[in-house]
Protein backbone atom coordinates (compact mmCIF):
# COMPACT_ATOMS: atom_id res chain seq x y z
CA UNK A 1 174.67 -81.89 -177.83
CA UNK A 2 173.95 -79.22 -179.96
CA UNK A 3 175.53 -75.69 -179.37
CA UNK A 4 173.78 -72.64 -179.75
CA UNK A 5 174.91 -68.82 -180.44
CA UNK A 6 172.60 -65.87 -179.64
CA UNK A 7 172.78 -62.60 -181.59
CA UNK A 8 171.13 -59.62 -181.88
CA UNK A 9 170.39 -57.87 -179.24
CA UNK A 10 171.23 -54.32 -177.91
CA UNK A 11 169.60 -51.07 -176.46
CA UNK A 12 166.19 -49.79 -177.58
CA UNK A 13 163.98 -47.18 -176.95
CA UNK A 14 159.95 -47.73 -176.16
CA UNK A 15 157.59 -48.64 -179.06
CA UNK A 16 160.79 -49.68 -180.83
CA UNK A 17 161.91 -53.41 -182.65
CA UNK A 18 165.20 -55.84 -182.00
CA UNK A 19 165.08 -59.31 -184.34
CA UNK A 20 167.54 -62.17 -182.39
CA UNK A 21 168.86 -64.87 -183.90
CA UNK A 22 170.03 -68.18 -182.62
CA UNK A 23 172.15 -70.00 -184.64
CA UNK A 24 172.41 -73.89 -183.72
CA UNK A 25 176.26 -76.29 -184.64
CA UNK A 26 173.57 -79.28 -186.03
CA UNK A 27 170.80 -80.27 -187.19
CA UNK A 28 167.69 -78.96 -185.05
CA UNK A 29 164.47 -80.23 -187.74
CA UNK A 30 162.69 -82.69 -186.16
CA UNK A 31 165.48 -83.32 -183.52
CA UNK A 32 164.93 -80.13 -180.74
CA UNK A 33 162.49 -78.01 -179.80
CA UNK A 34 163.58 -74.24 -179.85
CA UNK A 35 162.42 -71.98 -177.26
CA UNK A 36 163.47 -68.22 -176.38
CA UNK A 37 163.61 -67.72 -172.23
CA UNK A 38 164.40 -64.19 -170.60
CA UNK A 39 165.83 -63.31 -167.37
CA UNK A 40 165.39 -60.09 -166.14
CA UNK A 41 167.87 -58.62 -162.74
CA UNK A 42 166.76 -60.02 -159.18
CA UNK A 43 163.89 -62.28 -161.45
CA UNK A 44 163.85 -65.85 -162.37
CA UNK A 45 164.54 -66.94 -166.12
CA UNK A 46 161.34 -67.42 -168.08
CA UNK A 47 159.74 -68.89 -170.56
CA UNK A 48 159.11 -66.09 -173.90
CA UNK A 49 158.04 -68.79 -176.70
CA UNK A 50 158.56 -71.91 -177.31
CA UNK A 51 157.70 -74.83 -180.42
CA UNK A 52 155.77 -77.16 -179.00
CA UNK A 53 154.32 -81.00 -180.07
CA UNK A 54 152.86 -80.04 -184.01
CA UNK A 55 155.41 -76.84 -184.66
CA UNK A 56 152.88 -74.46 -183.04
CA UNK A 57 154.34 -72.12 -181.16
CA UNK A 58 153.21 -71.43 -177.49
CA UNK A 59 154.05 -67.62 -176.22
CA UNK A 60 154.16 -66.04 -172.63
CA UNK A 61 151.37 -63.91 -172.01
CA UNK A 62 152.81 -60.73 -172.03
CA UNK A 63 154.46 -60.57 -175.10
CA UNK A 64 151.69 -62.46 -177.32
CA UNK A 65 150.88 -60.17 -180.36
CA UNK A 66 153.67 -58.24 -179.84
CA UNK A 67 156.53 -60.81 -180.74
CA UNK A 68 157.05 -63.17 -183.21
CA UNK A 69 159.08 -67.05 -183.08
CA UNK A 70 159.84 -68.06 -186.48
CA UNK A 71 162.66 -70.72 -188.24
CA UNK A 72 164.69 -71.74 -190.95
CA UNK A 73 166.07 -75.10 -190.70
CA UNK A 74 167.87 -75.29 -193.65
CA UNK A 75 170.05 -72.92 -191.99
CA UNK A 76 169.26 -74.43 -188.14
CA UNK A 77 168.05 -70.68 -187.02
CA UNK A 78 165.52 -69.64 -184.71
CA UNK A 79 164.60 -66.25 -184.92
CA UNK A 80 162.77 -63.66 -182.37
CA UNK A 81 161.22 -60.53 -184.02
CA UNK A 82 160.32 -58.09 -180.78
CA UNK A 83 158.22 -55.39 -182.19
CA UNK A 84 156.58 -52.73 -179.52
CA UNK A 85 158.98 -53.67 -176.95
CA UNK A 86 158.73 -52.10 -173.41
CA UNK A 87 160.84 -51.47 -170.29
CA UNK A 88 159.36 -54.69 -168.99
CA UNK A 89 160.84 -56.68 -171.85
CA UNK A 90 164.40 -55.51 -170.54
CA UNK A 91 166.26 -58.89 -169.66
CA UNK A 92 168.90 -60.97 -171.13
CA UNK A 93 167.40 -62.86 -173.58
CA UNK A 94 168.40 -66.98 -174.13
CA UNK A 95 167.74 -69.19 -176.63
CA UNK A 96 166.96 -73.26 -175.58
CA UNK A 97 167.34 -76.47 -177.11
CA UNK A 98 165.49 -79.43 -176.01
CA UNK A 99 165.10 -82.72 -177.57
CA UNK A 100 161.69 -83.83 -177.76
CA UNK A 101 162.35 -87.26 -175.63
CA UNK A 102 163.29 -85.36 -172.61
CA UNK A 103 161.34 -83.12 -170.60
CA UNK A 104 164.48 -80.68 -169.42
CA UNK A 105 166.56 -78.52 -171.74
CA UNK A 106 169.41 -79.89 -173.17
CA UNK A 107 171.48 -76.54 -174.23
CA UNK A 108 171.27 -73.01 -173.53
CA UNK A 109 173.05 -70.20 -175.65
CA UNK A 110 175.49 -67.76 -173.88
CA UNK A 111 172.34 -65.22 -173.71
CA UNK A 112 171.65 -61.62 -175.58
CA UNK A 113 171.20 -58.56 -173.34
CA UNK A 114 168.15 -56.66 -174.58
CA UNK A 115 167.40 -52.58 -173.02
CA UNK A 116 164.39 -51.02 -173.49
CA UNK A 117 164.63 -47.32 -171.96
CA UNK A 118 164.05 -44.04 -173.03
């Protein structure tokens, strides 16, 4: 089971950009498919974006156009680029791992706390 490793986060102002990284212990090419979740306080954990069947990536409503997914495999990475972020987006921020037999996630990381507040 692979193991993953969030980074990046922090404390932001409106209007403002955070780029988190998820760093996976194997091979993730053709094996899992990456996803970014968020949980916000009192809220349930949901879906951000997510690679789904043909490497297109499928993004929550609220952040499309405003975030990016992207992924190097050679280094098994997942990246989130936030750009424009807003209070709303405050939430700790997880990255998933799920291989593409199963329908449930297989690993979570140990989450990123992201603020946005002026």
């Amino acid at each position: 089971q692979v193991q993953l490793v969030e980074s990046g986060g922090g404390s932001v102002q409106p209007g403002g950009s955070l780029r988190l990284s998820c760093s996976a212990s194997g091979t993730i090419f053709n094996r899992y498919a990456m996803g970014w979740y968020r949980q916000a306080p009192g809220k349930e954990r949901e879906l951000v974006a997510v690679i789904i069947s043909g490497g297109s990536v499928k993004y929550a409503d609220s952040v499309k156009g405003r975030f990016t997914f992207s992924k190097d495999y050679a280094k098994n990475t997942v990246y989130l680029e936030m750009n424009s972020l807003k209070p709303d987006d405050t939430a700790v921020y997880y990255c998933s791992a799920r291989k593409w037999n199963r329908d449930s996630i297989d690993s979570w990381g140990q989450g990123t706390q992201v603020t946005v507040s002026s």
